[in-house]
PDB file of N, CA and C in Angstrom:
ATOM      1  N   UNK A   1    -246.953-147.420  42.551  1.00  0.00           N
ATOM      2  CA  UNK A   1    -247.222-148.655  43.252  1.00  0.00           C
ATOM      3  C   UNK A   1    -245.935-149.229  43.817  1.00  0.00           C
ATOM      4  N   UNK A   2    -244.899-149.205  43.147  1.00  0.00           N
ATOM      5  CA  UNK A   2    -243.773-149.524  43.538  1.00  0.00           C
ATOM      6  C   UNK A   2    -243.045-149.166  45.027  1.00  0.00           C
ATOM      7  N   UNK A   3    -243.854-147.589  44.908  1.00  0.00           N
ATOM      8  CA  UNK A   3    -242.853-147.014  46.069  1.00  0.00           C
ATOM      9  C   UNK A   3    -243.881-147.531  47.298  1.00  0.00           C
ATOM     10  N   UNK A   4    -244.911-147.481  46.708  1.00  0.00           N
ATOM     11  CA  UNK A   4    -245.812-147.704  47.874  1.00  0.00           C
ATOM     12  C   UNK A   4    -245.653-149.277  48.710  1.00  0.00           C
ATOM     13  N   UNK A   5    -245.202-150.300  47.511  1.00  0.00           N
ATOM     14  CA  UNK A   5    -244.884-151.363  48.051  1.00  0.00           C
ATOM     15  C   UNK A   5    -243.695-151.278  48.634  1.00  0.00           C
ATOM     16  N   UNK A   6    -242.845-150.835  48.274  1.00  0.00           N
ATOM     17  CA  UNK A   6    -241.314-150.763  49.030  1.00  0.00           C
ATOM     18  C   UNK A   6    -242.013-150.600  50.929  1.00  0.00           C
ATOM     19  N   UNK A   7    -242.440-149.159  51.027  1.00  0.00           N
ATOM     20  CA  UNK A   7    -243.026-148.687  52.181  1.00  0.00           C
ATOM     21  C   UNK A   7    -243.820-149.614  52.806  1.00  0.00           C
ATOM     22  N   UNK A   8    -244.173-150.429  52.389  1.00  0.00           N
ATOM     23  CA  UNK A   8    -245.006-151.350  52.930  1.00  0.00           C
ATOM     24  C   UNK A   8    -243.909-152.304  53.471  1.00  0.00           C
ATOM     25  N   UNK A   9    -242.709-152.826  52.752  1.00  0.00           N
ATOM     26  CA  UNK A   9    -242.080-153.704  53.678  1.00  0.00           C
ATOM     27  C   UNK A   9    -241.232-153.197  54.562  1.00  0.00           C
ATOM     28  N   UNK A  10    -241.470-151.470  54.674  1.00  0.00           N
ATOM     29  CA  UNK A  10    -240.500-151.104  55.893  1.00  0.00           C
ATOM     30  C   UNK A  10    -241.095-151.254  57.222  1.00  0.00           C
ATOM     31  N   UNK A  11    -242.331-150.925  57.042  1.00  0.00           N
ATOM     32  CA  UNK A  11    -242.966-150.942  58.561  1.00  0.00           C
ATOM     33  C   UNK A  11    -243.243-152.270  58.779  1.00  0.00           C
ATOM     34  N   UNK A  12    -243.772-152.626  60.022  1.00  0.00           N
ATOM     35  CA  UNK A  12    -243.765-153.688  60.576  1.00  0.00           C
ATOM     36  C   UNK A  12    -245.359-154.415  60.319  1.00  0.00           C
ATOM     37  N   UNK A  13    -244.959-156.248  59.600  1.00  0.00           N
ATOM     38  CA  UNK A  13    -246.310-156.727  58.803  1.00  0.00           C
ATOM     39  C   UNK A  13    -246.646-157.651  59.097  1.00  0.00           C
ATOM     40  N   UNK A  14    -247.828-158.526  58.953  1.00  0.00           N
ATOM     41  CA  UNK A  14    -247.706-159.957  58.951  1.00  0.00           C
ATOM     42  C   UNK A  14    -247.088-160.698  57.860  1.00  0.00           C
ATOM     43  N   UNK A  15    -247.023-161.832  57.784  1.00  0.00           N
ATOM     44  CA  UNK A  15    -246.515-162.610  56.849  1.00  0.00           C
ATOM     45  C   UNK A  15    -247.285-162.770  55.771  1.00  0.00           C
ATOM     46  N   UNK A  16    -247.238-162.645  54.282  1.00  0.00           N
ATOM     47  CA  UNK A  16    -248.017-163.198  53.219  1.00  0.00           C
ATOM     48  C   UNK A  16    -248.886-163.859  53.598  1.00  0.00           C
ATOM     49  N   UNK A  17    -249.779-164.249  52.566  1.00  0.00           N
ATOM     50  CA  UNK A  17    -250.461-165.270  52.477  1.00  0.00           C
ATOM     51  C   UNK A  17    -249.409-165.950  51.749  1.00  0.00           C
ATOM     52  N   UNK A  18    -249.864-168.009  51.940  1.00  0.00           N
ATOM     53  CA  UNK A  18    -248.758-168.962  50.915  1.00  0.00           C
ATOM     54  C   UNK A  18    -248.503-168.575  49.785  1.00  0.00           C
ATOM     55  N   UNK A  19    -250.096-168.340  49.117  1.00  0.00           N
ATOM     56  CA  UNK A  19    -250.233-167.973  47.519  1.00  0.00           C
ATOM     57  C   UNK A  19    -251.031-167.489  47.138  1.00  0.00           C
ATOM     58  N   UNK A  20    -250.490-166.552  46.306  1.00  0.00           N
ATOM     59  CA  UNK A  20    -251.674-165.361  45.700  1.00  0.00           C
ATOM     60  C   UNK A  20    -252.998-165.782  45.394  1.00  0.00           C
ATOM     61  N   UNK A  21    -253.536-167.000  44.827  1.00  0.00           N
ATOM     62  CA  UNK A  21    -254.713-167.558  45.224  1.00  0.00           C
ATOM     63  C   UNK A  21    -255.505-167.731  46.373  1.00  0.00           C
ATOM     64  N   UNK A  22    -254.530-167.368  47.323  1.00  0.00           N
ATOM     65  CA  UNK A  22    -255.785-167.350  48.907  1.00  0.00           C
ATOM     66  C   UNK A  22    -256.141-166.274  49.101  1.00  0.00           C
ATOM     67  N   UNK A  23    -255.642-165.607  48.558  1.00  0.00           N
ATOM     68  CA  UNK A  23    -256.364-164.282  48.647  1.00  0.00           C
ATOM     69  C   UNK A  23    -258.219-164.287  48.539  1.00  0.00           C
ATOM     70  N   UNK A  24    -258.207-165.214  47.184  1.00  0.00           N
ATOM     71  CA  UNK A  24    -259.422-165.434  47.051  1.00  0.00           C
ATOM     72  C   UNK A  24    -260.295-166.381  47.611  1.00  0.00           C
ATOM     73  N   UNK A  25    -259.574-166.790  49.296  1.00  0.00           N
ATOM     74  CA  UNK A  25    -260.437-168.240  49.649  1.00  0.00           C
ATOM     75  C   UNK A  25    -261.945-167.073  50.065  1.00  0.00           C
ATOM     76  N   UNK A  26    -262.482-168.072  50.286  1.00  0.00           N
ATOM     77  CA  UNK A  26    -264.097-167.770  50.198  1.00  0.00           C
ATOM     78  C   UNK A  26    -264.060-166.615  51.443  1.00  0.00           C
ATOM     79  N   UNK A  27    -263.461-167.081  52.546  1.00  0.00           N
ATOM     80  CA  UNK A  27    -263.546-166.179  54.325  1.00  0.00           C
ATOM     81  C   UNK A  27    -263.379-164.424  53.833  1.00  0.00           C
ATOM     82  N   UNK A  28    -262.530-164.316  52.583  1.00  0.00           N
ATOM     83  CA  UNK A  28    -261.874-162.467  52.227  1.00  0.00           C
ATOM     84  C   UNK A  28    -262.943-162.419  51.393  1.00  0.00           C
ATOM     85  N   UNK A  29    -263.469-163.035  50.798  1.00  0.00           N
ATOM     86  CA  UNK A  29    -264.359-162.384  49.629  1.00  0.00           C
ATOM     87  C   UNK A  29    -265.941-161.737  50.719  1.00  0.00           C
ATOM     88  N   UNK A  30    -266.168-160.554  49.673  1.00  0.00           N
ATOM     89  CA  UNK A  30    -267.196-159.851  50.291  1.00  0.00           C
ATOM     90  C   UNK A  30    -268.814-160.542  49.565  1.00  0.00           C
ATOM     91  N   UNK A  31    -270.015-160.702  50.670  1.00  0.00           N
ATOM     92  CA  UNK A  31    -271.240-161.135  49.808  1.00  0.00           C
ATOM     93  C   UNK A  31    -271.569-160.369  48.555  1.00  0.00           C
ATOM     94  N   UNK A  32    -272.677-161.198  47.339  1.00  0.00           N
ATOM     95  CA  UNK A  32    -272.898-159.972  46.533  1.00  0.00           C
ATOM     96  C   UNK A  32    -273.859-158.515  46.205  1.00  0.00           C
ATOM     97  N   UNK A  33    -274.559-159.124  47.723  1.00  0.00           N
ATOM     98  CA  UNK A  33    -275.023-157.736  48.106  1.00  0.00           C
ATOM     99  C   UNK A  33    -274.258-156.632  48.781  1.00  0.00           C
ATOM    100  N   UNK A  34    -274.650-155.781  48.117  1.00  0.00           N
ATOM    101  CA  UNK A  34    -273.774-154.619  49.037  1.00  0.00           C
ATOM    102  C   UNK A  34    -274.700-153.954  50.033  1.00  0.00           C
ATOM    103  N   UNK A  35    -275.889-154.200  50.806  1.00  0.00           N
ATOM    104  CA  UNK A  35    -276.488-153.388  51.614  1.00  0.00           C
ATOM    105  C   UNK A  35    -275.761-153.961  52.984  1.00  0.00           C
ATOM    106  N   UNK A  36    -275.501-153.161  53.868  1.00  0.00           N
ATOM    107  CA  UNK A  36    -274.874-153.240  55.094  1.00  0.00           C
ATOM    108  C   UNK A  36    -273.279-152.885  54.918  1.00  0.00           C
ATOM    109  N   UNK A  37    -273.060-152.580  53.870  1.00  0.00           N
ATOM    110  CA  UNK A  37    -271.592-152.790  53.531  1.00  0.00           C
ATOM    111  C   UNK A  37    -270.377-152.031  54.436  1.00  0.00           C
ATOM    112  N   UNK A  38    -271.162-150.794  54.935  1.00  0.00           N
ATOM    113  CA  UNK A  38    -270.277-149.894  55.959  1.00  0.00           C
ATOM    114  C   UNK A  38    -270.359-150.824  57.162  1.00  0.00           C
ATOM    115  N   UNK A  39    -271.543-151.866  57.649  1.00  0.00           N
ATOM    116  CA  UNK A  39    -271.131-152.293  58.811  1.00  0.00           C
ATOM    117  C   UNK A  39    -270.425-153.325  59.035  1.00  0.00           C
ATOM    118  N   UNK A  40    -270.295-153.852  57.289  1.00  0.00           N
ATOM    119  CA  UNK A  40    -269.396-155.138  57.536  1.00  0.00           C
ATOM    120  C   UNK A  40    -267.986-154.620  57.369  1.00  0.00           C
ATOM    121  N   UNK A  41    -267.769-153.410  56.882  1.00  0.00           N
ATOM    122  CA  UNK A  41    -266.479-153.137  56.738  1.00  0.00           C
ATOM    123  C   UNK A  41    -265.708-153.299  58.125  1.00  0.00           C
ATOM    124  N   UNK A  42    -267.034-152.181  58.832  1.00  0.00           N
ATOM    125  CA  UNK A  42    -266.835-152.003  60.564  1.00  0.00           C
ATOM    126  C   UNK A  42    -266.042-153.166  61.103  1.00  0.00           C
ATOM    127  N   UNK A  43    -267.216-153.917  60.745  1.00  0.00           N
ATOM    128  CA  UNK A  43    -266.916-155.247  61.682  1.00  0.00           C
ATOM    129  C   UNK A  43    -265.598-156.207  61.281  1.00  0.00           C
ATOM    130  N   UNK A  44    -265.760-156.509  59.647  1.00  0.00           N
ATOM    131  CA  UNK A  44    -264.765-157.550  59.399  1.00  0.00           C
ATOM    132  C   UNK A  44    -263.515-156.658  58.406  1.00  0.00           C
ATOM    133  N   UNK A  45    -262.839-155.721  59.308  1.00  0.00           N
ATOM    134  CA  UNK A  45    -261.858-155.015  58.311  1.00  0.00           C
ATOM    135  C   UNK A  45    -260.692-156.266  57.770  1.00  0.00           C
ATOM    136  N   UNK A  46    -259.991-156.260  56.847  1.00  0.00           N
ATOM    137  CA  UNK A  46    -259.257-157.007  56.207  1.00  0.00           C
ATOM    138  C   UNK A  46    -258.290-157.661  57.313  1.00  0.00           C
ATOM    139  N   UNK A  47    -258.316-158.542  57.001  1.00  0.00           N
ATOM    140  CA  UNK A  47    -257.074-159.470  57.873  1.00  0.00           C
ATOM    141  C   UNK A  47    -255.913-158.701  57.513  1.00  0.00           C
ATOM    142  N   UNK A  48    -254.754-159.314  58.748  1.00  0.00           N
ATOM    143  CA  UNK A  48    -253.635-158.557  58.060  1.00  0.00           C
ATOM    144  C   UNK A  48    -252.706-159.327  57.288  1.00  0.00           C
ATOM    145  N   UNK A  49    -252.812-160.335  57.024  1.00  0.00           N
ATOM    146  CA  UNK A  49    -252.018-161.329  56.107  1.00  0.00           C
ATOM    147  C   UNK A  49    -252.651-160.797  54.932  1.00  0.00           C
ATOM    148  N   UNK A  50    -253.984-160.691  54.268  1.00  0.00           N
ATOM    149  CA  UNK A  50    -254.482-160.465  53.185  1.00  0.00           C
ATOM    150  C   UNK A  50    -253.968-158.981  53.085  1.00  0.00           C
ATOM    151  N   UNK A  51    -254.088-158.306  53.941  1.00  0.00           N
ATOM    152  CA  UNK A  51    -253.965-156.513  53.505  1.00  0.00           C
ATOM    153  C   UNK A  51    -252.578-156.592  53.024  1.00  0.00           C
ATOM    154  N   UNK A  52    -251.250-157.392  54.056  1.00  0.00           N
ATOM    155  CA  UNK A  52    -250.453-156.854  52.970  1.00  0.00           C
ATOM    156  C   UNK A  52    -250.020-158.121  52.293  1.00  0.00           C
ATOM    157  N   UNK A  53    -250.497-158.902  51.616  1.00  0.00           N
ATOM    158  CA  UNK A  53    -250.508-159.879  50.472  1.00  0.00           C
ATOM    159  C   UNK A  53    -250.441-159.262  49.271  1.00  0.00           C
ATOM    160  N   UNK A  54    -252.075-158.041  49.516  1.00  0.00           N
ATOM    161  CA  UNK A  54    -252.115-157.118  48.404  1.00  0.00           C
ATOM    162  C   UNK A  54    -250.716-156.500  47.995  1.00  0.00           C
ATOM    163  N   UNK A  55    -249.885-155.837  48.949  1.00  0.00           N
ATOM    164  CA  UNK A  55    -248.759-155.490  48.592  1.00  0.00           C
ATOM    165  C   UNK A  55    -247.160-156.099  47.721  1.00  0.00           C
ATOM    166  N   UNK A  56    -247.622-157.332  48.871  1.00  0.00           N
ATOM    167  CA  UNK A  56    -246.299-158.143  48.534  1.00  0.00           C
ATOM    168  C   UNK A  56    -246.525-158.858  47.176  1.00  0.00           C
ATOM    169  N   UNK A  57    -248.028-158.933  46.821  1.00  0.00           N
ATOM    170  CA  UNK A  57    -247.599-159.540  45.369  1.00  0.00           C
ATOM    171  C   UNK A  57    -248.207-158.745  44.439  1.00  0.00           C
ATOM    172  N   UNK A  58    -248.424-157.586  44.431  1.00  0.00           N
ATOM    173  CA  UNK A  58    -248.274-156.628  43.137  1.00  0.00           C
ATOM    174  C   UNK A  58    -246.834-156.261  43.248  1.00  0.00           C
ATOM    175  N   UNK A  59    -246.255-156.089  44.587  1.00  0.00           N
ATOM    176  CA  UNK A  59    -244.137-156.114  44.298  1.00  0.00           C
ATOM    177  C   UNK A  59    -243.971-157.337  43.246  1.00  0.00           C
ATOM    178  N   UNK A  60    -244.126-158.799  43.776  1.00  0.00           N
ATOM    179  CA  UNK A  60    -243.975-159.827  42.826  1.00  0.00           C
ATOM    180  C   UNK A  60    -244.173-159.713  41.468  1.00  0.00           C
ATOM    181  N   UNK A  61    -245.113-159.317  41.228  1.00  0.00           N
ATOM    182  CA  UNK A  61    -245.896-159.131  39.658  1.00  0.00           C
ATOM    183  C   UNK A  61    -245.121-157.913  38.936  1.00  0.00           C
ATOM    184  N   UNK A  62    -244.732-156.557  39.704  1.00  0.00           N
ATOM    185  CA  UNK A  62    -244.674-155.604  39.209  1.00  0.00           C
ATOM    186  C   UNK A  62    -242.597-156.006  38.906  1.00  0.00           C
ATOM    187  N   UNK A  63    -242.084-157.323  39.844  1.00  0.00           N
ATOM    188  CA  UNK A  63    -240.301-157.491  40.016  1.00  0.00           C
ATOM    189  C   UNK A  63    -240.364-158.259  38.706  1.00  0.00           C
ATOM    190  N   UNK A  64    -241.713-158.980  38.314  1.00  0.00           N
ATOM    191  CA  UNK A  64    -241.548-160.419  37.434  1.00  0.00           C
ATOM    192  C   UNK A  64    -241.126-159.621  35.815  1.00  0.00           C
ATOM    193  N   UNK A  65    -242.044-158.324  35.918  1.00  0.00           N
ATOM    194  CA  UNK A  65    -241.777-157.975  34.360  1.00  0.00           C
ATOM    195  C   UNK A  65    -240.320-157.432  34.019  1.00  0.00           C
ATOM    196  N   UNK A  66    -239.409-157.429  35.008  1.00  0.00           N
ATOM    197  CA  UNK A  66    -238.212-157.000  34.755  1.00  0.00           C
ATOM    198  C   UNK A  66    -237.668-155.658  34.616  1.00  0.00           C
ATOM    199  N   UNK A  67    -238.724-154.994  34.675  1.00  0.00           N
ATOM    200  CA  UNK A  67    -238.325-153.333  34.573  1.00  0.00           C
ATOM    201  C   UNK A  67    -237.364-153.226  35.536  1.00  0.00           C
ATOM    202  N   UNK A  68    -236.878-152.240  35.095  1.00  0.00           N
ATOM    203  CA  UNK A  68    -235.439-151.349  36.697  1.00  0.00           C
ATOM    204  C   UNK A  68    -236.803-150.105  36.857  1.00  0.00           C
ATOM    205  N   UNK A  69    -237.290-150.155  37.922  1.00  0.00           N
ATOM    206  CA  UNK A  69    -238.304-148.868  38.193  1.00  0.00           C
ATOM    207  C   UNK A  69    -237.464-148.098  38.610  1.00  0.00           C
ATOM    208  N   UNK A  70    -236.346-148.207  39.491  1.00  0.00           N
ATOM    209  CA  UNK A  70    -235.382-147.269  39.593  1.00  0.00           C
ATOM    210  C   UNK A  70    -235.504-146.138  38.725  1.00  0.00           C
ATOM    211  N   UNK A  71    -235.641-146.286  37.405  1.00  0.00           N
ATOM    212  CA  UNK A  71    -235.307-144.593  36.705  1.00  0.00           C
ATOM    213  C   UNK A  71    -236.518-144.267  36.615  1.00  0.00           C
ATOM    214  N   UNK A  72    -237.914-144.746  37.243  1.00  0.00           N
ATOM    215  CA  UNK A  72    -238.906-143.570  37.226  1.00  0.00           C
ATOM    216  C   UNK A  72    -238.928-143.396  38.710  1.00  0.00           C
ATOM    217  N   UNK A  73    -238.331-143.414  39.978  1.00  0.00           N
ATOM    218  CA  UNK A  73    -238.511-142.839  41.160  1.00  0.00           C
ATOM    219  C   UNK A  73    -237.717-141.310  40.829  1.00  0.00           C
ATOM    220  N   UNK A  74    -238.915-140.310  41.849  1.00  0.00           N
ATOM    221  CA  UNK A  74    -238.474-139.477  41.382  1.00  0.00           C
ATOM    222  C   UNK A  74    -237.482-138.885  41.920  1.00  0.00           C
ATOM    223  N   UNK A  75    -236.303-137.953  41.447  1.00  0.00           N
ATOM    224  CA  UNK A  75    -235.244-137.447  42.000  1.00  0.00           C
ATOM    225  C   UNK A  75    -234.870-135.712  41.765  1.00  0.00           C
ATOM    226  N   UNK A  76    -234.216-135.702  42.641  1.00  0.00           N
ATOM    227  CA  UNK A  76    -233.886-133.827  42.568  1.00  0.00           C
ATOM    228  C   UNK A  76    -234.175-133.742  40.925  1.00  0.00           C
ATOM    229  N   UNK A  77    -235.124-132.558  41.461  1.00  0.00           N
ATOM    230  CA  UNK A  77    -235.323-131.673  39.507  1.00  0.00           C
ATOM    231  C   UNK A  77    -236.193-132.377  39.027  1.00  0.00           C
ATOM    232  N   UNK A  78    -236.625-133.573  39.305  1.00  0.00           N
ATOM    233  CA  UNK A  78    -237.664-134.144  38.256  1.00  0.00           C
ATOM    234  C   UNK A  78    -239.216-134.003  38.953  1.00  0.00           C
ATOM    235  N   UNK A  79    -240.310-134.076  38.380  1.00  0.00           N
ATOM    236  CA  UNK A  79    -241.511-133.810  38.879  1.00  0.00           C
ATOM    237  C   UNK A  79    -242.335-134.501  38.379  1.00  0.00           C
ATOM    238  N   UNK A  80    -243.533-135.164  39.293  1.00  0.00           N
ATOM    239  CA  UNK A  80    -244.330-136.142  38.211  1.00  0.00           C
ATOM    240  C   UNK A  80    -245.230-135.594  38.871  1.00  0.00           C
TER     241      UNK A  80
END
């Protein structure tokens, strides 16, 4: 997840959302039926503030616990 978030702030993004709570305003959340679900995907694919929100704050969450992830990226000779 880490690396994947890194990659995410190289290419070019929108801005966050303010706070990880809007993620959940009512407009992103999906109904609780799921019939039609391929056409709403169609239609209402993710904003791009929310798509990479997802990113920028599992980075947040994943910087808060303090790990150095540094020593699990992988490097010459090692294999995961």
């Amino acid at each position: 997840m880490i690396e994947i978030c890194d990659d995410a702030d190289k290419i070019s993004h929108a801005a966050p959302l303010a706070n990880f709570s809007d993620m959940l305003a009512e407009k992103y959340l999906w109904p609780q039926s799921d019939e039609n679900d391929e056409e709403l995907w169609e239609e209402h694919f993710y904003d791009d503030e929310l798509f990479y929100s997802l990113y920028f704050y599992s980075r947040a969450v994943l910087d808060a616990t303090g790990v150095d992830f540094a020593q699990f990226k992988p490097g010459l000779g090692r294999r995961f």
